[in-house]
Protein backbone atom coordinates (compact mmCIF):
# COMPACT_ATOMS: atom_id res chain seq x y z
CA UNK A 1 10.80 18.07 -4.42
CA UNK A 2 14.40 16.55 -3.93
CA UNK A 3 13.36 14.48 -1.11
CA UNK A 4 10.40 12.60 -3.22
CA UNK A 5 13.31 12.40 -5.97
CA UNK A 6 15.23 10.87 -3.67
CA UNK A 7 12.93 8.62 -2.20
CA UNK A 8 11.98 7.36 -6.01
CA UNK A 9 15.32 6.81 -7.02
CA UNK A 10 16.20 4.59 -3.70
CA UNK A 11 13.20 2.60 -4.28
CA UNK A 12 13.67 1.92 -7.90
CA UNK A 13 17.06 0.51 -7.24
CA UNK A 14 15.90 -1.50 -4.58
CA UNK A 15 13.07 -2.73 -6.67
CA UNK A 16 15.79 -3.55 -9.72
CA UNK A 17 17.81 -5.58 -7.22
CA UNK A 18 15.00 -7.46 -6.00
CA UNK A 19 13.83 -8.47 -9.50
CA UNK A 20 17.47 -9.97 -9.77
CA UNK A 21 16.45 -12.44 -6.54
CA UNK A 22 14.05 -13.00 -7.67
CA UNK A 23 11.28 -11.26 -5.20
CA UNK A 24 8.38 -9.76 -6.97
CA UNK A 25 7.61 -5.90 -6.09
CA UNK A 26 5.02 -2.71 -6.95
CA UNK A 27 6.52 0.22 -7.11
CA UNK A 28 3.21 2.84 -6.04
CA UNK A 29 3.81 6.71 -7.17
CA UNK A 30 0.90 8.39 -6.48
CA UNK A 31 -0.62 11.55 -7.83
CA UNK A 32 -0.44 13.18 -4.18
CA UNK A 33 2.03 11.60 -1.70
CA UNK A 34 5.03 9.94 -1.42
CA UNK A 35 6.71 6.78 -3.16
CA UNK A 36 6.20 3.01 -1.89
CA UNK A 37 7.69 0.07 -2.89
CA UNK A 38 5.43 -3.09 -1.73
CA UNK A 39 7.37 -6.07 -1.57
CA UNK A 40 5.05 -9.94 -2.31
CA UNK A 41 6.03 -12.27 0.06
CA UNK A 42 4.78 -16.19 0.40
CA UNK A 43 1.44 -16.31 -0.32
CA UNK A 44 0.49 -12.99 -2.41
CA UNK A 45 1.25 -10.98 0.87
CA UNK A 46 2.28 -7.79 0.15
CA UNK A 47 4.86 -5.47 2.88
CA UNK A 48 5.44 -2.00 2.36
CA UNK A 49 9.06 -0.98 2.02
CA UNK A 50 9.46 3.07 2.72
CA UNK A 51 12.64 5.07 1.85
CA UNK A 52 12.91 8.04 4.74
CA UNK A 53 15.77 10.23 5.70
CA UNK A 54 17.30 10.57 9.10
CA UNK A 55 19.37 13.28 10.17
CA UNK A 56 23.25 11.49 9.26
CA UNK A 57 21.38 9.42 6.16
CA UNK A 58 18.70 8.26 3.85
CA UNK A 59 17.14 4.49 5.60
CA UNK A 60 14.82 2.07 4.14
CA UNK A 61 11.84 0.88 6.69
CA UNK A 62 10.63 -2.78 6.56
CA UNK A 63 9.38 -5.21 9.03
CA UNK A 64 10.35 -2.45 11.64
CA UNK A 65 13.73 -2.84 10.69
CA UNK A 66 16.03 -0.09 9.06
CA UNK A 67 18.19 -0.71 6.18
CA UNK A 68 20.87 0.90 5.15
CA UNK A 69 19.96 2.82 2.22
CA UNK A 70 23.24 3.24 1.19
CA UNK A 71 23.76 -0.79 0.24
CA UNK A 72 20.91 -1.09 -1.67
CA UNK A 73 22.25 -4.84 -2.81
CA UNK A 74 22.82 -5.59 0.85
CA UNK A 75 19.25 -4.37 1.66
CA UNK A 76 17.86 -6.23 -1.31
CA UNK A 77 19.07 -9.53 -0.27
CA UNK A 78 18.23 -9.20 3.27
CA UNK A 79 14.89 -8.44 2.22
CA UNK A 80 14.76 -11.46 -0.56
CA UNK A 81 16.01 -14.05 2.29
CA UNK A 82 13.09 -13.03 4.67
CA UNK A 83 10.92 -13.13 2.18
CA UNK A 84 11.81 -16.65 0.93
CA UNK A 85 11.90 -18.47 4.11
């Protein structure tokens, strides 16, 4: 149960810095299974962010790219700029 706890908590901070961007996001808990926070890009076009941990840390996934989960603000506006251009 600590690891879904986890994975909440990273994804409603990331969603809380994206709001400040501003980049629209749904944050999707469901009954059975794991946290996802989709991100809306240009055009309604929504991108799944996923927390996961890794041996040494906890990393966000999106685009195929892993964020640092530990700089949630850096992550955030990494994710904002791609999402804006």
């Amino acid at each position: 149960m600590q690891m879904s706890k986890t994975r909440y908590g990273l994804l409603v901070r990331l969603a809380w810095e994206l709001r400040a961007a501003p980049v629209t996001s749904l944050l999707v808990v469901p009954g059975h299974g794991e946290a996802v926070l989709w991100v809306l890009g240009r055009g309604g076009r929504k991108e799944a962010v996923l927390a996961v941990p890794r041996p040494d840390r906890w990393r966000l996934l999106w685009r195929g790219t892993e964020l640092d989960a530990a700089s949630v603000p850096e992550a955030a506006r990494r994710i904002a700029a791609a999402v804006a251009a």
